[in-house]
N, C-alpha and C. Protein backbone atom coordinates (compact mmCIF):
# COMPACT_ATOMS: atom_id res chain seq x y z
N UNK A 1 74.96 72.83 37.09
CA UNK A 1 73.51 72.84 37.03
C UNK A 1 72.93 73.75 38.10
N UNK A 2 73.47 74.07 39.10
CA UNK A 2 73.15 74.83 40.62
C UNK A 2 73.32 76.22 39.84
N UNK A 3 73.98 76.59 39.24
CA UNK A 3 74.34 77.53 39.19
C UNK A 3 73.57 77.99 38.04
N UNK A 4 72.89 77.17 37.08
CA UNK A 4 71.70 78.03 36.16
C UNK A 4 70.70 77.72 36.88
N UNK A 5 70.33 77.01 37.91
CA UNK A 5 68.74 77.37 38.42
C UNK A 5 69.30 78.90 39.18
N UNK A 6 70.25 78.86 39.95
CA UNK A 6 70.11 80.64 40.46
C UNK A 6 70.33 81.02 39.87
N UNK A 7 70.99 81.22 38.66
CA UNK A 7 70.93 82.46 37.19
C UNK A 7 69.26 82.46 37.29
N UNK A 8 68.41 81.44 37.26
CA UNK A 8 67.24 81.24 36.15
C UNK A 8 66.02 82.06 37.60
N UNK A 9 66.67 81.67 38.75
CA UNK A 9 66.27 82.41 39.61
C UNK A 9 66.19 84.22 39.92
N UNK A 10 67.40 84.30 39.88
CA UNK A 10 67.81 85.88 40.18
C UNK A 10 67.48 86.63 38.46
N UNK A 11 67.30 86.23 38.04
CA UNK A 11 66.68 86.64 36.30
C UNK A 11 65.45 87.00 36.74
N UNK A 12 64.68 86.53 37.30
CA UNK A 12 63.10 86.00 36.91
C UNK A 12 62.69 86.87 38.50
N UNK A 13 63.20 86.95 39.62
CA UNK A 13 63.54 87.67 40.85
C UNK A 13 63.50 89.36 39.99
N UNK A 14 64.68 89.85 39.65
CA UNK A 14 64.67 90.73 39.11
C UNK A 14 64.18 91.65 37.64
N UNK A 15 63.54 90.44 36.74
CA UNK A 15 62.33 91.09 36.21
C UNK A 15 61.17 91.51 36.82
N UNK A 16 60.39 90.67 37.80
CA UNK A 16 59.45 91.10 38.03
C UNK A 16 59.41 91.71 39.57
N UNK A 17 60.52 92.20 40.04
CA UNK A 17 60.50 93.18 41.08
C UNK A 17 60.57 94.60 40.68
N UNK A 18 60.80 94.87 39.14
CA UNK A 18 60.31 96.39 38.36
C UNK A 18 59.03 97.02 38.68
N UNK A 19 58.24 95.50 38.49
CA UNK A 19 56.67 95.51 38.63
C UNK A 19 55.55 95.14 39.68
N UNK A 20 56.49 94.64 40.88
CA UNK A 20 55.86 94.24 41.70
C UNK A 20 56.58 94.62 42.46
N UNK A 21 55.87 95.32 43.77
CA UNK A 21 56.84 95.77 45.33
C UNK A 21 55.73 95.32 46.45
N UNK A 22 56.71 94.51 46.97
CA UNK A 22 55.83 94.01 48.38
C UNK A 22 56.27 95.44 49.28
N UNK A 23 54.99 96.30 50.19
CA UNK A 23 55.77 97.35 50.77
C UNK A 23 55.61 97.01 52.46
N UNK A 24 54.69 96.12 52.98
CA UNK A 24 54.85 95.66 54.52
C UNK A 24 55.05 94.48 54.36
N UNK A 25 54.57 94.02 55.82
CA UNK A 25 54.64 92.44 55.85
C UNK A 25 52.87 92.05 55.83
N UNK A 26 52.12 92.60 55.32
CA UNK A 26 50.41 92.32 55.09
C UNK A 26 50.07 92.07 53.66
N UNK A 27 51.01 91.58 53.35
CA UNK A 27 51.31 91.04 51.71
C UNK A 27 50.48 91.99 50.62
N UNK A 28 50.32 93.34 50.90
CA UNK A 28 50.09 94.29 50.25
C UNK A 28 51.39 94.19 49.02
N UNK A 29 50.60 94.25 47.93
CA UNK A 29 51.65 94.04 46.39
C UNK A 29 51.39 95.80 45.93
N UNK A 30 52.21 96.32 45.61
CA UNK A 30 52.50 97.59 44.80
C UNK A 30 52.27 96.81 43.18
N UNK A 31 51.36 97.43 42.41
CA UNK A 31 51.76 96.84 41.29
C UNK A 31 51.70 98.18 39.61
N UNK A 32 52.86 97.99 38.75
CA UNK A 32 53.03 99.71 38.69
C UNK A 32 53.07 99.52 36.70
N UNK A 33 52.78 97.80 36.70
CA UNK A 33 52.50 97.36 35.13
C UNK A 33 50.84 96.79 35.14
N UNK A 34 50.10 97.34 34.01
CA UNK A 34 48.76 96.98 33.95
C UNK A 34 48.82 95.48 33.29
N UNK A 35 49.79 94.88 32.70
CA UNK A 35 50.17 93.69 32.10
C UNK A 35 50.46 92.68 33.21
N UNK A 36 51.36 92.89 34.42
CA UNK A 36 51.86 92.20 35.32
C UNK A 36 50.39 91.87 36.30
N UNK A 37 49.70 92.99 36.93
CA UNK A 37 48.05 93.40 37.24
C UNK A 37 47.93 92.27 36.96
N UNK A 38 47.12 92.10 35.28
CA UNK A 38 46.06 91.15 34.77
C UNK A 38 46.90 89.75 35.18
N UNK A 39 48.29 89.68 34.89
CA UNK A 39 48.63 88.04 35.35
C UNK A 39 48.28 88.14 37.08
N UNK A 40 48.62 89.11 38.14
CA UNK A 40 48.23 88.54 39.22
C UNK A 40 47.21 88.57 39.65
N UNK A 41 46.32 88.86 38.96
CA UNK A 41 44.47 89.14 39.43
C UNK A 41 43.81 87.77 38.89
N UNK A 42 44.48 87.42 37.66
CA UNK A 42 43.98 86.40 37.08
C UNK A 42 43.29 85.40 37.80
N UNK A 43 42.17 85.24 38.20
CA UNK A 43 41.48 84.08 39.20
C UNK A 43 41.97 84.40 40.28
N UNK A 44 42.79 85.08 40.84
CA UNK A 44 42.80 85.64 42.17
C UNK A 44 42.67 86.63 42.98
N UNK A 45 40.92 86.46 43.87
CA UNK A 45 40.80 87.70 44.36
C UNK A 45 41.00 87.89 46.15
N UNK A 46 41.88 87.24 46.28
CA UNK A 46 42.90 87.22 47.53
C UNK A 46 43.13 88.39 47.77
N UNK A 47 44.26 89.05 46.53
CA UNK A 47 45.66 89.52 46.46
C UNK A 47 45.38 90.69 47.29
N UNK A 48 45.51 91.26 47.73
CA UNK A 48 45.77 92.77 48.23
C UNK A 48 46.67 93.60 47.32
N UNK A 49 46.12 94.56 46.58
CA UNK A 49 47.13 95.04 45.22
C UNK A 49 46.69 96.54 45.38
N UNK A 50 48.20 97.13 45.30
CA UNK A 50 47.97 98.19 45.17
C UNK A 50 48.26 98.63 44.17
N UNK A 51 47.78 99.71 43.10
CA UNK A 51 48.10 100.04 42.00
C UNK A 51 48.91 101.52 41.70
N UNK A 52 50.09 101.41 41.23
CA UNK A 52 50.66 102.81 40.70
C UNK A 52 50.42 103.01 39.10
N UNK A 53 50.12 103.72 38.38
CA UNK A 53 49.99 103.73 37.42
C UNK A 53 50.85 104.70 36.36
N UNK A 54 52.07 104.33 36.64
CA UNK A 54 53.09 105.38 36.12
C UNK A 54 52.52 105.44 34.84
N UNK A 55 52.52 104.84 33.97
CA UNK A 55 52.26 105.57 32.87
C UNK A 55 51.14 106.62 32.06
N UNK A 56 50.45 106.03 33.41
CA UNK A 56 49.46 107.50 33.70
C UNK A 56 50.22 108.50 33.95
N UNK A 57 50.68 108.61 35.01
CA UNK A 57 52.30 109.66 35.47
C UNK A 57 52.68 110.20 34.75
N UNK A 58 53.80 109.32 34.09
CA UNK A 58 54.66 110.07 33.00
C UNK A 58 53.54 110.25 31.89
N UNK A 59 52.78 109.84 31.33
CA UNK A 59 51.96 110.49 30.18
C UNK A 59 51.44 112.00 30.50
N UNK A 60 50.80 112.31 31.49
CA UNK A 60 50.36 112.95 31.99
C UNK A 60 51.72 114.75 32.42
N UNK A 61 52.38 114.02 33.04
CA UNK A 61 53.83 114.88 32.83
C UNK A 61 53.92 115.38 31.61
N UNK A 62 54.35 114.39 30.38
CA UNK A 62 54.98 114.69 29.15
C UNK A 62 53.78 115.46 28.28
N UNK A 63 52.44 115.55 29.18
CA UNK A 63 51.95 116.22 28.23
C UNK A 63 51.77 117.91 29.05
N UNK A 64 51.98 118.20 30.14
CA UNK A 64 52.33 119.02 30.67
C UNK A 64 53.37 119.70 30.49
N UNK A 65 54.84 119.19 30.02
CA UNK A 65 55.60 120.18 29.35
C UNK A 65 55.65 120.14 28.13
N UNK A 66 54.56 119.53 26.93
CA UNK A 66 54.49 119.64 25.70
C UNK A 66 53.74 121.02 25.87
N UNK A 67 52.84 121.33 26.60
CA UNK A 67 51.79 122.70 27.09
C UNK A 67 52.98 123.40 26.98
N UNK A 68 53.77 123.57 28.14
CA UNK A 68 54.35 124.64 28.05
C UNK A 68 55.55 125.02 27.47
N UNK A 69 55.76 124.12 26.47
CA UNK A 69 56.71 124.24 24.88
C UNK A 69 55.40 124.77 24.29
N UNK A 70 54.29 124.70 24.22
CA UNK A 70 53.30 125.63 23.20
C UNK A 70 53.39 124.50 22.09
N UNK A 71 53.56 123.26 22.16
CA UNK A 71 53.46 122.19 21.78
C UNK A 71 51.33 121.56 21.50
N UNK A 72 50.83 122.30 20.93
CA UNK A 72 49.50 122.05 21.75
C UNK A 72 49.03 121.12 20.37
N UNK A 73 48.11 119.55 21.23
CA UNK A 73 47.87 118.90 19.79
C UNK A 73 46.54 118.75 20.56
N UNK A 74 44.90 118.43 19.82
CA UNK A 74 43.79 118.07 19.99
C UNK A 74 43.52 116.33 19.26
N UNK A 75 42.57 115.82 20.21
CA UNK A 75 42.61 114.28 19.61
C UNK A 75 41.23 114.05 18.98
N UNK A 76 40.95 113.04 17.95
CA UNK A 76 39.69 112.55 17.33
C UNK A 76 39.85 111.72 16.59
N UNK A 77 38.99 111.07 16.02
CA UNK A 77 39.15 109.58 15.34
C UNK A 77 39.15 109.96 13.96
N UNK A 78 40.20 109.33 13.36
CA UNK A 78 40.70 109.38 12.05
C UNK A 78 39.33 109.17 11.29
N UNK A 79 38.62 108.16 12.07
CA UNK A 79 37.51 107.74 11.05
C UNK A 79 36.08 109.17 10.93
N UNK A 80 36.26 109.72 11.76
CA UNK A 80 35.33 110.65 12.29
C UNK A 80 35.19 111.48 10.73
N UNK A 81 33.84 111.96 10.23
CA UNK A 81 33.93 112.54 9.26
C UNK A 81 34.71 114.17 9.35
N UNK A 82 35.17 114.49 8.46
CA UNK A 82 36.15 115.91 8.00
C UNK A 82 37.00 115.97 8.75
N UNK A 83 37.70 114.70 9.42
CA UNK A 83 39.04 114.57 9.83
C UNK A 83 40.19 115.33 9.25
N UNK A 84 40.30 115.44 7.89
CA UNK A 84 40.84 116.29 6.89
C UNK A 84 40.79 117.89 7.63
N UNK A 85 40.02 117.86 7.07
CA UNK A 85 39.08 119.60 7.14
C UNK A 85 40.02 119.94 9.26
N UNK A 86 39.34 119.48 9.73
CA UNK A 86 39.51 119.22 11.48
C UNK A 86 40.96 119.99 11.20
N UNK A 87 41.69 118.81 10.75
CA UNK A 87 43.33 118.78 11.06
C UNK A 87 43.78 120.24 10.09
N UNK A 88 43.37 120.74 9.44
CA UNK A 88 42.98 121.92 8.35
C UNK A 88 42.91 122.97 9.20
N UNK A 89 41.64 123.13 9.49
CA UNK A 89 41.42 124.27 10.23
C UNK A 89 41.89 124.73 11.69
N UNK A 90 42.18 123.50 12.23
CA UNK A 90 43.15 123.32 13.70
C UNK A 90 44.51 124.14 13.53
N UNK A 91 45.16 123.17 12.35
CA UNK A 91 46.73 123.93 11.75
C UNK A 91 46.52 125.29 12.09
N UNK A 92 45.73 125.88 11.26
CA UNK A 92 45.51 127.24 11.60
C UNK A 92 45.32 128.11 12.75
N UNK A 93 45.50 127.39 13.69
CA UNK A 93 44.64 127.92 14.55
C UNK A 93 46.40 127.24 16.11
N UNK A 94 47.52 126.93 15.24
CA UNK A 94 48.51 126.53 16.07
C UNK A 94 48.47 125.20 16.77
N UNK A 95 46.88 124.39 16.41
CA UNK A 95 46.97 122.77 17.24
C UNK A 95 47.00 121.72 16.38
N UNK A 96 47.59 120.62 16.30
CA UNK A 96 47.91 119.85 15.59
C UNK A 96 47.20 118.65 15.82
N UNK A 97 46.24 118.29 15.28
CA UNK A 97 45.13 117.16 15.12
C UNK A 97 45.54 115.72 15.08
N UNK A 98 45.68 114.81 15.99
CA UNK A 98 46.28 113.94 15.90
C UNK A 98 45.04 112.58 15.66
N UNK A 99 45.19 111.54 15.28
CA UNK A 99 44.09 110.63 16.00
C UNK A 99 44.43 109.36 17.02
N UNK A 100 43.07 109.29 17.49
CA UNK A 100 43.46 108.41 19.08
C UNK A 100 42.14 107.97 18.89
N UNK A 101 41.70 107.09 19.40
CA UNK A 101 40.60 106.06 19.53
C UNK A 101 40.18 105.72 21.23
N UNK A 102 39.29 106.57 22.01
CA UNK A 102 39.24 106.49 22.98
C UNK A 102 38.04 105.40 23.40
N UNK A 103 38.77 104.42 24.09
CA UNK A 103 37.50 103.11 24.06
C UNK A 103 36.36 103.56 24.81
N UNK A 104 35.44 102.58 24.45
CA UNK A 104 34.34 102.60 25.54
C UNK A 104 34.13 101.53 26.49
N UNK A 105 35.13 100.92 26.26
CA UNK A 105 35.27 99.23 27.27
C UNK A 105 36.52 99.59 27.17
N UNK A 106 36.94 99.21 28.65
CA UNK A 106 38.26 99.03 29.12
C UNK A 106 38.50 97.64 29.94
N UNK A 107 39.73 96.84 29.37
CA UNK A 107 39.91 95.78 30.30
C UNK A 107 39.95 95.84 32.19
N UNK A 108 40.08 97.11 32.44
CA UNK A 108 40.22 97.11 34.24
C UNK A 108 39.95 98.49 34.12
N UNK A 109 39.41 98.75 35.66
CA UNK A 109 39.43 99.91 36.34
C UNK A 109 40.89 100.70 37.06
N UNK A 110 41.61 99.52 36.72
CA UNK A 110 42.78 100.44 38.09
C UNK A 110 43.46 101.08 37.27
N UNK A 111 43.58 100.97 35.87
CA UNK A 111 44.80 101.59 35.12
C UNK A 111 43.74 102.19 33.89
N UNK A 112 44.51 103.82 34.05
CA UNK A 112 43.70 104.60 32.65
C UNK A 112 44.14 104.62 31.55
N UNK A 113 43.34 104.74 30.15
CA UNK A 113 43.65 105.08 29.05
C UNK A 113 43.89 106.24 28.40
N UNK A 114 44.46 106.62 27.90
CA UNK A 114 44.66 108.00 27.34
C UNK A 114 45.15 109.05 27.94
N UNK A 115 45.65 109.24 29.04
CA UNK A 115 45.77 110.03 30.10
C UNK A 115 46.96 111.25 29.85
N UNK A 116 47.97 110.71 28.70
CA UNK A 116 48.44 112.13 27.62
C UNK A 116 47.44 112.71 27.15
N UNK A 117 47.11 112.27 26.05
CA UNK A 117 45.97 112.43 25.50
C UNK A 117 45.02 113.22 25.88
N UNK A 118 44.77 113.13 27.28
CA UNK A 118 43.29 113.74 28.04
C UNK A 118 44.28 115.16 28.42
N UNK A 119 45.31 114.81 29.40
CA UNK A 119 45.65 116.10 29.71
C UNK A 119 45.83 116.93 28.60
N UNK A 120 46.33 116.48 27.81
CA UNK A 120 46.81 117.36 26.39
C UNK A 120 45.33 118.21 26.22
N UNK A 121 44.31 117.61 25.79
CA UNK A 121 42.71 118.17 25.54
C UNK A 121 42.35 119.48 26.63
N UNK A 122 42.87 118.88 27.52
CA UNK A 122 42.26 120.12 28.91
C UNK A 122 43.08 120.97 29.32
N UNK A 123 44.19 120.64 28.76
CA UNK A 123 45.22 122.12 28.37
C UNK A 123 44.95 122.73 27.27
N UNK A 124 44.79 122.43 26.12
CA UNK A 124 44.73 123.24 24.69
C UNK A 124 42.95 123.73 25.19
N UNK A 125 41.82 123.14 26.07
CA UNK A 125 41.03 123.79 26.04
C UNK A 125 40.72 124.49 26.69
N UNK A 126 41.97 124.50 28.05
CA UNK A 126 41.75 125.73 29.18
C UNK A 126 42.81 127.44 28.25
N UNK A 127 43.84 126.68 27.38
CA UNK A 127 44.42 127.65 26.91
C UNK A 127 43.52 128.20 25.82
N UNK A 128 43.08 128.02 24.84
CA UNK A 128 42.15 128.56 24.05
C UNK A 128 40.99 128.85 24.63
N UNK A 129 40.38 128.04 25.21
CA UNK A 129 38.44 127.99 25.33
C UNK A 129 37.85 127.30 24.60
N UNK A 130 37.00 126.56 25.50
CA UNK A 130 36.37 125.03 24.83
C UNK A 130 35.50 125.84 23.53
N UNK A 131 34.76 127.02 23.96
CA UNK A 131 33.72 127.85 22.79
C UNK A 131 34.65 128.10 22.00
N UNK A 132 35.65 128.51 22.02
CA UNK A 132 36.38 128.47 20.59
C UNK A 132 36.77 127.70 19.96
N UNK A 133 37.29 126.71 20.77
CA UNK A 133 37.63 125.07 19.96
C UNK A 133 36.48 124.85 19.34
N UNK A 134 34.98 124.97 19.80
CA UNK A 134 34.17 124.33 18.97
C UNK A 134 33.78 124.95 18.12
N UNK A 135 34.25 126.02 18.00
CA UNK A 135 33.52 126.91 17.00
C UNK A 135 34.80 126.80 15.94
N UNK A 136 35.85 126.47 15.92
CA UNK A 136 36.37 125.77 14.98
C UNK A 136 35.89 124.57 14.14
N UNK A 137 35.66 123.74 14.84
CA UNK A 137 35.79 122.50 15.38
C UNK A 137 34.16 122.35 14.12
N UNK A 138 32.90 123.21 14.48
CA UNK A 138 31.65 123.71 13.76
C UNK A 138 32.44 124.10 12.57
N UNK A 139 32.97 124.91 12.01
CA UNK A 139 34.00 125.76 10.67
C UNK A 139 34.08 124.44 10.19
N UNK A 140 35.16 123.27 10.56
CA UNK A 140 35.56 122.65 9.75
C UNK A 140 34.63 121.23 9.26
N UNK A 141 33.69 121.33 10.14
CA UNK A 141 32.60 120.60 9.69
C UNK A 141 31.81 121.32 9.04
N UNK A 142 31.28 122.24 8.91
CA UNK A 142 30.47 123.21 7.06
C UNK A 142 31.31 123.27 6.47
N UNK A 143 32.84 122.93 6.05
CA UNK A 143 33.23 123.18 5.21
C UNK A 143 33.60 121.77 4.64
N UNK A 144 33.58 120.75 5.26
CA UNK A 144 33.65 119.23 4.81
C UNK A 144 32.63 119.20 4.22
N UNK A 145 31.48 119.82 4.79
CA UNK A 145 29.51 119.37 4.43
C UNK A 145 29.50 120.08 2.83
N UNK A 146 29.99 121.19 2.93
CA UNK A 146 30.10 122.16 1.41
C UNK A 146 30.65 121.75 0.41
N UNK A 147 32.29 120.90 0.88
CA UNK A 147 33.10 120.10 -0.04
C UNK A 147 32.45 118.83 -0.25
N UNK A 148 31.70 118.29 0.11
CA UNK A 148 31.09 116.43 0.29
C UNK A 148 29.60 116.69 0.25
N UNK A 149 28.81 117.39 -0.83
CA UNK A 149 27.04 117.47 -0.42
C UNK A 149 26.85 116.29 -0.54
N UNK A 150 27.34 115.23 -1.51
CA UNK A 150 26.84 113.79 -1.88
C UNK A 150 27.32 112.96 -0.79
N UNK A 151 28.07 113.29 0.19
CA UNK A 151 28.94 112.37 1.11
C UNK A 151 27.83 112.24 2.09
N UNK A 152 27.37 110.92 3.19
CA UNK A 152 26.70 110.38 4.33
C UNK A 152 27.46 111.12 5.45
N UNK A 153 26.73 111.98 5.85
CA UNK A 153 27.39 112.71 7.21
C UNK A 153 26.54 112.76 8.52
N UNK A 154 26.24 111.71 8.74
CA UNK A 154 25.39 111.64 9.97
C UNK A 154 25.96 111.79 11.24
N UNK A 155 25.00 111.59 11.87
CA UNK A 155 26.15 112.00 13.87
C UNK A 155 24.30 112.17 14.61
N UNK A 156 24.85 110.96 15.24
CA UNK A 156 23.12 111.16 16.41
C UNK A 156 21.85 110.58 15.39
N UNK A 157 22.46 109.99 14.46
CA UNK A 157 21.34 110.11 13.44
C UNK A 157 20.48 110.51 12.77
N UNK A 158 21.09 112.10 12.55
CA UNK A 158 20.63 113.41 11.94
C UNK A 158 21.91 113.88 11.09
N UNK A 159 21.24 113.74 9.54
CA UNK A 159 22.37 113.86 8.11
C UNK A 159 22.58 115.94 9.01
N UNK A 160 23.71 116.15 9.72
CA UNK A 160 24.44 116.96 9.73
C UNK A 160 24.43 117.90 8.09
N UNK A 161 24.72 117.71 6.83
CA UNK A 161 24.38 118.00 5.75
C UNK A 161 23.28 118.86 5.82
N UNK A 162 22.26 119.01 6.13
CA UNK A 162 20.81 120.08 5.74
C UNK A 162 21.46 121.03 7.29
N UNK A 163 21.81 120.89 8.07
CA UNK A 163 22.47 121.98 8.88
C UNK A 163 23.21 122.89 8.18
N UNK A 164 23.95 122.42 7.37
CA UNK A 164 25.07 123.52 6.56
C UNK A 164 24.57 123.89 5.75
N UNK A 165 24.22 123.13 4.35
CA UNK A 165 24.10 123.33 3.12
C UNK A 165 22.42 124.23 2.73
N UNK A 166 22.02 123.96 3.64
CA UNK A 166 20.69 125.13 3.55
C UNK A 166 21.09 126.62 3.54
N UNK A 167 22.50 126.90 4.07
CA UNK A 167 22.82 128.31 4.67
C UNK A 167 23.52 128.97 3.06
C-alpha cells in the first residue's frame, strides 16, 4: 500500500512540474500551461505567477520558418462573405487562405491567442504589402458581389453590393 501512495505521489509530482516551476524561495510559480494557470488562479489571488507562454513561442517560431520556406498562408473567417472568391484570388497570388476565428473575449490576459496566426499575417504583409493584400483582398470581394447580386452582403451595415455592381 506504501508503495502506491509514492507511485500515486511521484506520478502527480511529475506531471505537474512540466507546468509549474517554483524558481526562488519567494514562492514565485513559473507557469508555462494556460490550463494549469486557470486551475491555480482559480479563487486565488495570493499566488505570485509567472507566466511563460510557450505556445506563443513555438507558434510564433513555426510560423517564422513557414515565412522562410515561402510557405505564406493569410487568415479570415470561413463565415466571412466571398470566403470562396478570398481563397481564389489569394491562390493566385502564392497565399493560401486558411480560416481562424479570432475572438473578441479572451478567458485571461497572460496567455495569447493566435500568435501563429498573427505572425504568419505580418509576414505575408510585410512580404507583399498590406496595399496589395487589400487590393486583392477588394478583387475578390467585386467579384463575389458580381457572382451573388441577389446575395445579403453587408459589412458596417452598408449592402457592400451598390459599391460594385453600379461599376
Amino acid at each position: 500500500m506504501l508503495l502506491i501512495k509514492i507511485s500515486v505521489i511521484v506520478f502527480i509530482t511529475l506531471t505537474f512540474s512540466c507546468c509549474i516551476e517554483n524558481i526562488n524561495n519567494e514562492d514565485v510559480l513559473i507557469v508555462y500551461d494556460e490550463e494549469e494557470y486557470m486551475k491555480l488562479v482559480g479563487g486565488n489571488d495570493n499566488l505570485k505567477i509567472k507566466v511563460v507562454d510557450t505556445h506563443c513561442i513555438n507558434g510564433r517560431k513555426r510560423a517564422q520558418e513557414d515565412l522562410k520556406k515561402g510557405n505564406l498562408k493569410f487568415y479570415d473567417s470561413e463565415f466571412d462573405y466571398g470566403f470562396s472568391e478570398k481563397q481564389r484570388f489569394l491562390s493566385n497570388h502564392g497565399v493560401k487562405l486558411e480560416s481562424f476565428y479570432f475572438p473578441d473575449v479572451l478567458y485571461n490576459d497572460k496567455f495569447e491567442y493566435g500568435c501563429y496566426q498573427k505572425e504568419m499575417m505580418e509576414g505575408v504583409a510585410l512580404r507583399m504589402g498590406v496595399k496589395y493584400i487589400d487590393s486583392i483582398l477588394i478583387e475578390a470581394e467585386r467579384s463575389f458581389a458580381q457572382k451573388n447580386p441577389d446575395s445579403a452582403f453587408q459589412r458596417d451595415g452598408e449592402d457592400i453590393r451598390k459599391k460594385y455592381l453600379s461599376n
